[in-house]
Structures are given as C-alpha cells and as structure tokens.
Protein backbone atom coordinates (compact mmCIF):
# COMPACT_ATOMS: atom_id res chain seq x y z
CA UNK A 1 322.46 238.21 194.42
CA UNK A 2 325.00 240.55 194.36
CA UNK A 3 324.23 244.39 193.54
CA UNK A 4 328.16 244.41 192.00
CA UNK A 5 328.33 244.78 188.00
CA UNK A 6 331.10 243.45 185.83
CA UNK A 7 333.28 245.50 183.98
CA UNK A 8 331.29 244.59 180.82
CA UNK A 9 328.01 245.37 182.68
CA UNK A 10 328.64 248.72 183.27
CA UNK A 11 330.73 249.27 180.28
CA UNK A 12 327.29 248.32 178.55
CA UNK A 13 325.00 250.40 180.87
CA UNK A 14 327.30 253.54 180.04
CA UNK A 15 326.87 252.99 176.48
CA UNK A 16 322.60 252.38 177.33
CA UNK A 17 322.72 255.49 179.27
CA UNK A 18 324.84 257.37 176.03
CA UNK A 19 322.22 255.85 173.47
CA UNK A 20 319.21 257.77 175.94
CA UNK A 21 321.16 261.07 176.27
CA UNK A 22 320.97 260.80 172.21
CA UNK A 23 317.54 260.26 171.34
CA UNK A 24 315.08 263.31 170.34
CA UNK A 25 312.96 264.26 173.65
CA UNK A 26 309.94 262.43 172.07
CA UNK A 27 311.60 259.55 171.12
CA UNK A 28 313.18 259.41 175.05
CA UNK A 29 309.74 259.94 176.42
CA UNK A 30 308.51 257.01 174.01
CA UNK A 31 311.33 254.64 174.74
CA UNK A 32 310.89 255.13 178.54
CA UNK A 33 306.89 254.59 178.59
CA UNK A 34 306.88 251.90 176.62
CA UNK A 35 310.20 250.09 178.18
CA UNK A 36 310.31 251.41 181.61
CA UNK A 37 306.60 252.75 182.59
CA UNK A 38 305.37 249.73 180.46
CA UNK A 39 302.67 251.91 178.56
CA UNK A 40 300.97 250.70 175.32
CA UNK A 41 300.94 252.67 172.45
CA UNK A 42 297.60 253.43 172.41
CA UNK A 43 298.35 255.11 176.06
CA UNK A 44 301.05 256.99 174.83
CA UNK A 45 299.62 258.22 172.09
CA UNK A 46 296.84 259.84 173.76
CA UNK A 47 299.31 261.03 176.77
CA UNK A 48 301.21 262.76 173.74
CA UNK A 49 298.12 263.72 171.35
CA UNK A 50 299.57 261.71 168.41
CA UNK A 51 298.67 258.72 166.60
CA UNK A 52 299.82 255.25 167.18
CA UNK A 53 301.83 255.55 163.44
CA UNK A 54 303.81 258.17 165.23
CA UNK A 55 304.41 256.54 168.50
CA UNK A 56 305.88 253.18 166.41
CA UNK A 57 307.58 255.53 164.15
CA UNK A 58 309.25 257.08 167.32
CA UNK A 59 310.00 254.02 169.12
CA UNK A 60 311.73 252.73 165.65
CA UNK A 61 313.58 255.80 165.44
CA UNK A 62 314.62 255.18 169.49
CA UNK A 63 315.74 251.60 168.55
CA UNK A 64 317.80 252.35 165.81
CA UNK A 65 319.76 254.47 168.13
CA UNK A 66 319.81 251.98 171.08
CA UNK A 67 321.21 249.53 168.65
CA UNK A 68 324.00 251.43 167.33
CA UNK A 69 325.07 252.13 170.48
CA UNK A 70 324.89 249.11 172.05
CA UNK A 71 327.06 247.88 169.19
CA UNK A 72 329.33 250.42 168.86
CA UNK A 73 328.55 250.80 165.05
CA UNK A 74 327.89 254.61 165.02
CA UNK A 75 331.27 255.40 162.86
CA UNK A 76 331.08 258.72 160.83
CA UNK A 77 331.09 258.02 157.26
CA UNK A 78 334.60 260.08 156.94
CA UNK A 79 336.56 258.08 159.13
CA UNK A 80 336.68 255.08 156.20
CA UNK A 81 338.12 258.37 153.90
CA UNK A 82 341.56 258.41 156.12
C-alpha cells in the first residue's frame, strides 16, 4: 500500500485537521479520547470530573463541527444577504 494521498485525500484531511483546530479545548480532548485514544465515556468522564451527559453533550457539540467542515457547509448567514 502506498503511503501517497490523493488530491481529495488530503484536501479532506486539511479540512479534518481545520474542523480540530475549531473545536472548544474540551470538546478536542473529547473527540480525540473517544476517536483516537478509544476511551469510553465513562473513562472520560472521570479523567475530566464530569458526567457522562456532559461528555455526549461535548462529543455532539465536536460532531456538529466535524460535519460542517467536512462538508463545507459552514457559510455565514450574511453571505445569502449580498
């Protein structure tokens, strides 16, 4: 397998990378254990002294900013006033 990305690929990791640099420190912390370290939510939770409604409110909040990213719908409401 080569370790070359497409165009698209990277083009896609950029906007990944963009959508992480965005989040609230919390939410990146959340996002990573859960995606990257593979942590439940109970884990996290304790690592972070919350409660697991706060950790899946977190991760929610990290999603919806993944998701906008990833699909390039994160217009400002002003640009439909030109």
């Amino acid at each position: 397998m080569s370790a070359r990305f497409t165009r698209a690929q990277r083009q896609q990791l950029r906007r990944a990378e963009r959508a992480v640099d965005r989040m609230s420190p919390i939410e990146r912390e959340i996002f990573l254990g859960i995606r990257v370290d593979e942590l439940s939510y109970i884990e996290i939770a304790a690592m972070h002294r919350i409660t697991v409604a706060e950790v899946e409110h977190h991760f929610a909040g990290a999603l919806r900013i993944l998701d906008r990213h990833m699909h390039e719908r994160h217009h400002k409401w002003w640009q439909f006033w030109r």
